[in-house]
Each structure stands twice: as structure tokens, then as C-alpha cells.
PDB file of N, CA and C in Angstrom:
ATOM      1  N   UNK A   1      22.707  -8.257  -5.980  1.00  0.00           N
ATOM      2  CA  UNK A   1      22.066  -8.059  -4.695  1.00  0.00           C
ATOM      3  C   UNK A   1      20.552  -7.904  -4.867  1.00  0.00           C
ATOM      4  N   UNK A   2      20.121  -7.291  -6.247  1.00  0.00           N
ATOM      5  CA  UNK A   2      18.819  -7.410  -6.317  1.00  0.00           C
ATOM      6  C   UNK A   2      17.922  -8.231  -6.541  1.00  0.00           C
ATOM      7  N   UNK A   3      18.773  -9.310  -7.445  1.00  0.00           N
ATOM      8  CA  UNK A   3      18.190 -10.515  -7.173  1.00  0.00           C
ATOM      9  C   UNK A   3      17.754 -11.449  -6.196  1.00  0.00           C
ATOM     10  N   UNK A   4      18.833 -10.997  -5.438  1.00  0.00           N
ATOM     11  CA  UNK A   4      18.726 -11.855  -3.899  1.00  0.00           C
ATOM     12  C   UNK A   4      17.593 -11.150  -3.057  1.00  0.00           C
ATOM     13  N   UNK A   5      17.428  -9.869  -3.478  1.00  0.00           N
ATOM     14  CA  UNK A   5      16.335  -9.748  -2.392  1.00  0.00           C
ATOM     15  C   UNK A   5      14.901  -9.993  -3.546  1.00  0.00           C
ATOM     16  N   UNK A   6      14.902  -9.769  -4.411  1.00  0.00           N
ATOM     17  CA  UNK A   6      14.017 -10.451  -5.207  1.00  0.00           C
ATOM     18  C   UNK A   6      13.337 -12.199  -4.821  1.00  0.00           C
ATOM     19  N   UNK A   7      14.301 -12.728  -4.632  1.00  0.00           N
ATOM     20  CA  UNK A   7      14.170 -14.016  -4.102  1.00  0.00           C
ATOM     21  C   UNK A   7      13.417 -14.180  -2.902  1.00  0.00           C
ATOM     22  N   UNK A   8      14.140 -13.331  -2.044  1.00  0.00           N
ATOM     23  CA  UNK A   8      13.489 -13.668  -0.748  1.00  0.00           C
ATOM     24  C   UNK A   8      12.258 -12.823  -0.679  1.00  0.00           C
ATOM     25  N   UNK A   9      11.894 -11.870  -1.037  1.00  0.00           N
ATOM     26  CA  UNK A   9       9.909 -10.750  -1.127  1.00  0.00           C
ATOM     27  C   UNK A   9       9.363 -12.202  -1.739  1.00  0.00           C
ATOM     28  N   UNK A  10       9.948 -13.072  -2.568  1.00  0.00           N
ATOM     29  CA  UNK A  10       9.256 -14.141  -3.341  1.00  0.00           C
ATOM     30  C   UNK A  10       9.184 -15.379  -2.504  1.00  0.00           C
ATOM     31  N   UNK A  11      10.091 -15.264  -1.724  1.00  0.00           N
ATOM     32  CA  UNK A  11      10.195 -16.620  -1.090  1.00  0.00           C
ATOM     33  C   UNK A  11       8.958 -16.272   0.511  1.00  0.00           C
ATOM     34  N   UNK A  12       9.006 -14.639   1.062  1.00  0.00           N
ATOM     35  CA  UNK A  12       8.084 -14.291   1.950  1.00  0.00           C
ATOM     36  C   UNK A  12       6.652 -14.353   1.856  1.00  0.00           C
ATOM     37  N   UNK A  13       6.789 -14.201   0.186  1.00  0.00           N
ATOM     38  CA  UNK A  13       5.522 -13.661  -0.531  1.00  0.00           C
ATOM     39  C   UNK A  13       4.700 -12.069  -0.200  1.00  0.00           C
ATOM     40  N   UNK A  14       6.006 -11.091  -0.350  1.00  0.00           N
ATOM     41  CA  UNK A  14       5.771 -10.084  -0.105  1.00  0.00           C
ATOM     42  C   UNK A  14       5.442  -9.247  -1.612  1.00  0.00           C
ATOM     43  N   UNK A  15       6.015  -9.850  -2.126  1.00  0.00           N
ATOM     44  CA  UNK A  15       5.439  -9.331  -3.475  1.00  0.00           C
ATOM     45  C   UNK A  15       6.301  -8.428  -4.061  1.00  0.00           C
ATOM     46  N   UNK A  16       6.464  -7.382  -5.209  1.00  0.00           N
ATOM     47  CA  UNK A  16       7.386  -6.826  -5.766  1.00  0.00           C
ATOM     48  C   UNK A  16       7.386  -4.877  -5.377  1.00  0.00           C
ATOM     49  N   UNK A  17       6.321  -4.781  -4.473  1.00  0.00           N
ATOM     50  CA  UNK A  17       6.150  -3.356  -3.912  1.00  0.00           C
ATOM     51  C   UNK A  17       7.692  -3.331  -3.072  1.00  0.00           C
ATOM     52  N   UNK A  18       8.011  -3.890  -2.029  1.00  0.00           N
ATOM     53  CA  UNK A  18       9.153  -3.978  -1.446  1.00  0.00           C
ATOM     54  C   UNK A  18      10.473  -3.465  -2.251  1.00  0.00           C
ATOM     55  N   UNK A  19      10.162  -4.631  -3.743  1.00  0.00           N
ATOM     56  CA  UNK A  19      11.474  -3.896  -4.085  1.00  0.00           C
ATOM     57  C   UNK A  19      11.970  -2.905  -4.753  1.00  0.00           C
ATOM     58  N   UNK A  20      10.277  -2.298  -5.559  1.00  0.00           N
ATOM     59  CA  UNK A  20      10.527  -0.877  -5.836  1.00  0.00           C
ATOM     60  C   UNK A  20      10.887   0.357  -4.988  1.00  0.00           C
ATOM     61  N   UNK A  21      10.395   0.062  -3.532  1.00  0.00           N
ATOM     62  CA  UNK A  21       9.792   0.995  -2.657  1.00  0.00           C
ATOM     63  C   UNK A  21      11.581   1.191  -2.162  1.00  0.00           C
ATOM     64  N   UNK A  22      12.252  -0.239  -1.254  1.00  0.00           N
ATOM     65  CA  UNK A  22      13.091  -0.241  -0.654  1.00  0.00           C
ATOM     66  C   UNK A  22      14.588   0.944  -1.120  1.00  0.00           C
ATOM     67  N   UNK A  23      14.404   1.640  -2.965  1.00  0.00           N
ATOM     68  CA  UNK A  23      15.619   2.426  -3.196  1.00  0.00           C
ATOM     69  C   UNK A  23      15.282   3.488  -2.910  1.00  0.00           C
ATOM     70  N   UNK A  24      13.485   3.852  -2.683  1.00  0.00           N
ATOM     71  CA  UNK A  24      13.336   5.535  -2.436  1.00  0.00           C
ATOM     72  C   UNK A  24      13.304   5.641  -0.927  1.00  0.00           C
ATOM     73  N   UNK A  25      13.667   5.329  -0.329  1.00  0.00           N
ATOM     74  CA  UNK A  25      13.846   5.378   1.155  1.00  0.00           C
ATOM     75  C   UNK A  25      15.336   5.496   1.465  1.00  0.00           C
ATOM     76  N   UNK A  26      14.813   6.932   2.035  1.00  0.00           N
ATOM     77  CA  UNK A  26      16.343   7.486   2.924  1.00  0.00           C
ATOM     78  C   UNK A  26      16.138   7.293   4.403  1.00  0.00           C
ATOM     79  N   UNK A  27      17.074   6.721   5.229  1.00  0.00           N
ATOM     80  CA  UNK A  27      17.484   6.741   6.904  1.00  0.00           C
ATOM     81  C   UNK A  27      18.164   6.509   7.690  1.00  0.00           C
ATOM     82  N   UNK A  28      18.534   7.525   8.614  1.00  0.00           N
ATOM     83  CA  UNK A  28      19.845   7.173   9.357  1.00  0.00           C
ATOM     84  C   UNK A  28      19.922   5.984   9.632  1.00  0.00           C
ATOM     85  N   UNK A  29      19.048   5.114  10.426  1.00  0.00           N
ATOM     86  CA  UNK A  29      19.354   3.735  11.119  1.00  0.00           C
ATOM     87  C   UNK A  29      18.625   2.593  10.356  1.00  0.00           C
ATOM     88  N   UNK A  30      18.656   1.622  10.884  1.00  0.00           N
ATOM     89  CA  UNK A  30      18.014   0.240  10.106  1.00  0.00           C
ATOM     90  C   UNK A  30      16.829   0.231  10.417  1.00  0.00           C
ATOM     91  N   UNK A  31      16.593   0.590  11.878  1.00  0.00           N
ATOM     92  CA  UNK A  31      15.239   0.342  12.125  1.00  0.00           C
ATOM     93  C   UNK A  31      14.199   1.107  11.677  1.00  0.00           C
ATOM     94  N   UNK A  32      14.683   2.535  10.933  1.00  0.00           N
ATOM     95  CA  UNK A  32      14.171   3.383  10.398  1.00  0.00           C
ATOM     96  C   UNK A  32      13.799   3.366   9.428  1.00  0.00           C
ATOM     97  N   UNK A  33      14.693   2.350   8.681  1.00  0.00           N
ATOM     98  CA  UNK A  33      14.611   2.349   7.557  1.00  0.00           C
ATOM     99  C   UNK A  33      13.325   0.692   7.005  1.00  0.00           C
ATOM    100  N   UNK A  34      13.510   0.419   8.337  1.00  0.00           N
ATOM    101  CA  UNK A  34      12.644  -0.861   8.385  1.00  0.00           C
ATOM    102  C   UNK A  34      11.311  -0.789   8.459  1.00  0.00           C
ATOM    103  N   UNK A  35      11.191   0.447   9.048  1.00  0.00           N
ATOM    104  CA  UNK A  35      10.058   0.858   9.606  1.00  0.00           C
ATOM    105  C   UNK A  35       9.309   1.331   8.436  1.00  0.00           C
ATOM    106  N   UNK A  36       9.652   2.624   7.603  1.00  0.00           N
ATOM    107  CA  UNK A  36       9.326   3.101   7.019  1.00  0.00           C
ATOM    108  C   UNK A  36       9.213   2.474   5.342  1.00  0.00           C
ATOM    109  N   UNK A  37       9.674   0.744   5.067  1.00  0.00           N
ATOM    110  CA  UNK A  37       9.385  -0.241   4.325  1.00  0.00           C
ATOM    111  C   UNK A  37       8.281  -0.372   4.335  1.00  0.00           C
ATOM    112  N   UNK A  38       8.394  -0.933   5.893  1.00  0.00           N
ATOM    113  CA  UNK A  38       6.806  -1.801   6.481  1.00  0.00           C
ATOM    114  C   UNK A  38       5.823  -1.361   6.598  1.00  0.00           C
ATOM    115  N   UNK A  39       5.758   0.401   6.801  1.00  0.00           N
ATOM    116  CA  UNK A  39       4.259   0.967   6.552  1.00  0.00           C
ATOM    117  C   UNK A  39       4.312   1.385   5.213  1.00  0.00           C
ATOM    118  N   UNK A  40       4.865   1.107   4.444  1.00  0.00           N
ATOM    119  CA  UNK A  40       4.840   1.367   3.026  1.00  0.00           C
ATOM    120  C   UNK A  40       3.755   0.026   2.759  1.00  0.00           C
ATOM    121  N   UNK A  41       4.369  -1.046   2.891  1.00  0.00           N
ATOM    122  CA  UNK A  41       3.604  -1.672   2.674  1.00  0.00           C
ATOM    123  C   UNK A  41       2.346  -2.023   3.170  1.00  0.00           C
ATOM    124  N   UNK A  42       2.313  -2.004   4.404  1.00  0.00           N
ATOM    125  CA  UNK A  42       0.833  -1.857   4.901  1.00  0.00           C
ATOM    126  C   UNK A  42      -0.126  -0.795   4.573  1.00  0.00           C
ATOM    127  N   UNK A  43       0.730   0.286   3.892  1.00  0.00           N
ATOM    128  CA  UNK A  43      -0.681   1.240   3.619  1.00  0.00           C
ATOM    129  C   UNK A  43      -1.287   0.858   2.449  1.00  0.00           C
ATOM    130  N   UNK A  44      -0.019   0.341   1.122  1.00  0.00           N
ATOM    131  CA  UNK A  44      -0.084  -0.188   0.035  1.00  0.00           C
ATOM    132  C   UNK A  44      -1.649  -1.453  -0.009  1.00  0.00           C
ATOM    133  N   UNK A  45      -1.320  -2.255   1.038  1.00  0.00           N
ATOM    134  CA  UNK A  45      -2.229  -3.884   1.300  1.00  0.00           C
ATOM    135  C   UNK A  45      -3.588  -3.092   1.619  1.00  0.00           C
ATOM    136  N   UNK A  46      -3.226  -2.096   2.621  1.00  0.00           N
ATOM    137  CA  UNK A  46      -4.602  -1.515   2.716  1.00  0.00           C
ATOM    138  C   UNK A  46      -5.813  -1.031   1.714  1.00  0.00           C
ATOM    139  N   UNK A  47      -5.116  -0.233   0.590  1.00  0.00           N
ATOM    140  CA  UNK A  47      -5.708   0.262  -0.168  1.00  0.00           C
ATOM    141  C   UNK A  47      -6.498  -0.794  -1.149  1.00  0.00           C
ATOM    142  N   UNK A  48      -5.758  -1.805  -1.376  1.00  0.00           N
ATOM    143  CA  UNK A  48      -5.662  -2.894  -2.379  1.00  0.00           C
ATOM    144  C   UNK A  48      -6.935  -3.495  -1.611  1.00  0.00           C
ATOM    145  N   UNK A  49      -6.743  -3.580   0.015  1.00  0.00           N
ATOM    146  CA  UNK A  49      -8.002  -4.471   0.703  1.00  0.00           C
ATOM    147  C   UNK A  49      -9.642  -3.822   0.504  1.00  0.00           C
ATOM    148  N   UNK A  50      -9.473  -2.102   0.481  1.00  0.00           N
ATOM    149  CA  UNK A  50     -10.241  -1.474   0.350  1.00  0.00           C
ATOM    150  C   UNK A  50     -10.955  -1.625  -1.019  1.00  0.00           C
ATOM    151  N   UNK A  51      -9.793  -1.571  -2.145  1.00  0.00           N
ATOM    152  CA  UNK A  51     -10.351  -1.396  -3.356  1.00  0.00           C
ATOM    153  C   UNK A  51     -11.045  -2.877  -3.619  1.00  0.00           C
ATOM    154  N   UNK A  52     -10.679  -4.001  -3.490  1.00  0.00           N
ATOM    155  CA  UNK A  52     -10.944  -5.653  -3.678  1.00  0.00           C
ATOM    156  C   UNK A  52     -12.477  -5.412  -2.961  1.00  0.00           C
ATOM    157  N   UNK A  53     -12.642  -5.316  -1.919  1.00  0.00           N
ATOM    158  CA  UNK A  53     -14.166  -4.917  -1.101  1.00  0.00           C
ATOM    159  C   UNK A  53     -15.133  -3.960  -1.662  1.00  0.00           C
ATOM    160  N   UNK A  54     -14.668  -3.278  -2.215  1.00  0.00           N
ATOM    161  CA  UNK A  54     -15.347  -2.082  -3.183  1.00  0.00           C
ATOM    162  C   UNK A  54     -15.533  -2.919  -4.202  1.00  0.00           C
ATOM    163  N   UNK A  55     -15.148  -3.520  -5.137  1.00  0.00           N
ATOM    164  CA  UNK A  55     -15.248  -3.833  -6.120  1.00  0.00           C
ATOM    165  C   UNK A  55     -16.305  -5.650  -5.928  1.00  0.00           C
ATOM    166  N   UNK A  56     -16.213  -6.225  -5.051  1.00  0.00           N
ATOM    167  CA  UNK A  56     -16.480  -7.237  -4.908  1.00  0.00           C
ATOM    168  C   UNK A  56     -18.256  -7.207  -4.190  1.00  0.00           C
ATOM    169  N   UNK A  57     -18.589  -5.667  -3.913  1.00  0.00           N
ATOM    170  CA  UNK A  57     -19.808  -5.337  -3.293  1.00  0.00           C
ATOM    171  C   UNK A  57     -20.420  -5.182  -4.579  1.00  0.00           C
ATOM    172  N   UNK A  58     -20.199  -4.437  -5.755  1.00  0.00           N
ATOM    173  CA  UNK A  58     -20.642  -4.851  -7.262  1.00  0.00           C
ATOM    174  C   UNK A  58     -21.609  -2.902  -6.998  1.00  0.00           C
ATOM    175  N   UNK A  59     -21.266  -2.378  -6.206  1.00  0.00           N
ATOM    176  CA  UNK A  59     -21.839  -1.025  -6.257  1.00  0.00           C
ATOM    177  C   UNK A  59     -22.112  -0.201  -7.216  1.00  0.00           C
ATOM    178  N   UNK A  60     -22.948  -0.522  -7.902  1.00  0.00           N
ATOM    179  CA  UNK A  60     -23.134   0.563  -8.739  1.00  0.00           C
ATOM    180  C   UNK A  60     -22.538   2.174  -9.435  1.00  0.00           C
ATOM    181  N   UNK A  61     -22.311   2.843  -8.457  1.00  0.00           N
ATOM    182  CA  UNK A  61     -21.562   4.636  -7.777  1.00  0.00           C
ATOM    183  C   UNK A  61     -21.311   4.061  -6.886  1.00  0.00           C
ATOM    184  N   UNK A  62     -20.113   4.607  -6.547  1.00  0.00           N
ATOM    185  CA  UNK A  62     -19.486   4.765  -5.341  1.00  0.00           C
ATOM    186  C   UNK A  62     -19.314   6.266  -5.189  1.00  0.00           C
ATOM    187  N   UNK A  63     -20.081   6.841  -3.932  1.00  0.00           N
ATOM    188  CA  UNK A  63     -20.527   7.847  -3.599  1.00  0.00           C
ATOM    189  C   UNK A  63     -19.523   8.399  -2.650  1.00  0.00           C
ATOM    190  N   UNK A  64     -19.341   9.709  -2.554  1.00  0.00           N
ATOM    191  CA  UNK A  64     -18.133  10.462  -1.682  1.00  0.00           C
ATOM    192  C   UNK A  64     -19.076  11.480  -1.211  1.00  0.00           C
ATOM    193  N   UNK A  65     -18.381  12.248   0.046  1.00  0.00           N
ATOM    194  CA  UNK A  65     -19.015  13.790   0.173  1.00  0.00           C
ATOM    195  C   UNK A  65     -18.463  14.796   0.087  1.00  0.00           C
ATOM    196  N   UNK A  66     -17.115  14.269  -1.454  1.00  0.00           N
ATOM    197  CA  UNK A  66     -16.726  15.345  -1.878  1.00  0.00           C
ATOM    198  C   UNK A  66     -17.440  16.378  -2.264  1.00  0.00           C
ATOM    199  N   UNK A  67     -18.369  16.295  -3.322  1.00  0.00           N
ATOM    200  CA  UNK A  67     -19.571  16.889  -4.210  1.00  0.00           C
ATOM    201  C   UNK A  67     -21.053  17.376  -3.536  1.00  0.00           C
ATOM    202  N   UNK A  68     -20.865  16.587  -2.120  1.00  0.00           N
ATOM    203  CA  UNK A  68     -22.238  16.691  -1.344  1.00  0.00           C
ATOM    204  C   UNK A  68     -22.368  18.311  -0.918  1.00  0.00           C
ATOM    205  N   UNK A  69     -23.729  18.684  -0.607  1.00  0.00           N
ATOM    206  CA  UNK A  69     -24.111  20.084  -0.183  1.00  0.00           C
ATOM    207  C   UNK A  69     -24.603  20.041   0.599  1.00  0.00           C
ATOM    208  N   UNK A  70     -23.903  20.637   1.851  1.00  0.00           N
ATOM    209  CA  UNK A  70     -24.427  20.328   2.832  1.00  0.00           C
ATOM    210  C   UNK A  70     -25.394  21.762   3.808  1.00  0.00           C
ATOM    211  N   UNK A  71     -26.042  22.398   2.831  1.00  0.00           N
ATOM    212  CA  UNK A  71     -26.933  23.625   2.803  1.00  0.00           C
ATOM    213  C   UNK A  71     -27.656  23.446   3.055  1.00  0.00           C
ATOM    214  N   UNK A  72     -28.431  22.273   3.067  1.00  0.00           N
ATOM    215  CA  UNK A  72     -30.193  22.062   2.944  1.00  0.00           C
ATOM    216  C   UNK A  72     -30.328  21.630   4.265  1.00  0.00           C
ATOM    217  N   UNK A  73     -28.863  21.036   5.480  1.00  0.00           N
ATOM    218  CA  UNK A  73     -29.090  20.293   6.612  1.00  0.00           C
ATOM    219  C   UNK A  73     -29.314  21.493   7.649  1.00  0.00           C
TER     220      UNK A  73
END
């Protein structure tokens, strides 16, 4: 059976997140369980879109305001 869905993330071109993700998911219904695939993966694409854009701007630091002090404002 895992092959078969192997096939088809390949044949969607969803890639192999799906089929790690799809055994740690518990839910009563299908759609729940559909649901909670699909923002798996969209948060997954997100990050990946974020990091590809970060990396492709050639930024030097990438700066946060974790560390910032915000005393002097």
C-alpha cells in the first residue's frame, strides 16, 4: 500500500513529505484527516519558499529582533 501511494505523491508531484507525514496523523474523519495532510504540507512549501528567497537574495546576515534592544527607542 505504500508503494502505491508512493506512486501517486510521484505521479502528483507532491513529493515524499506526504508520505512521511501521512502515519503521524491521527483523525476521526477523512476530511480531517485530509485536512490536516494538506496544511502539513503547505506550511512545509512555505518555509522551503521562504528559505529559497532568503538564500537567493545572497544576504549577507540575516537579521532578527530576537537580539535587538529596544531601550534606546
Amino acid at each position: 500500500m505504500e508503494e502505491l501511494i508512493i506512486q501517486h505523491c510521484n505521479k502528483l508531484k507532491f513529493g515524499g513529505r506526504i508520505v512521511e507525514n501521512y502515519k503521524k496523523i491521527t483523525a476521526e474523519t477523512h476530511e480531517e484527516f485530509l485536512e490536516k495532510l494538506l496544511r502539513m504540507e503547505v506550511e512545509a512549501r512555505e518555509i522551503n519558499l521562504k528559505n529559497r528567497l532568503l538564500k537567493n537574495a545572497c544576504f549577507d546576515v540575516i537579521k532578527t529582533f530576537e537580539n535587538y534592544s529596544f531601550d534606546d527607542i
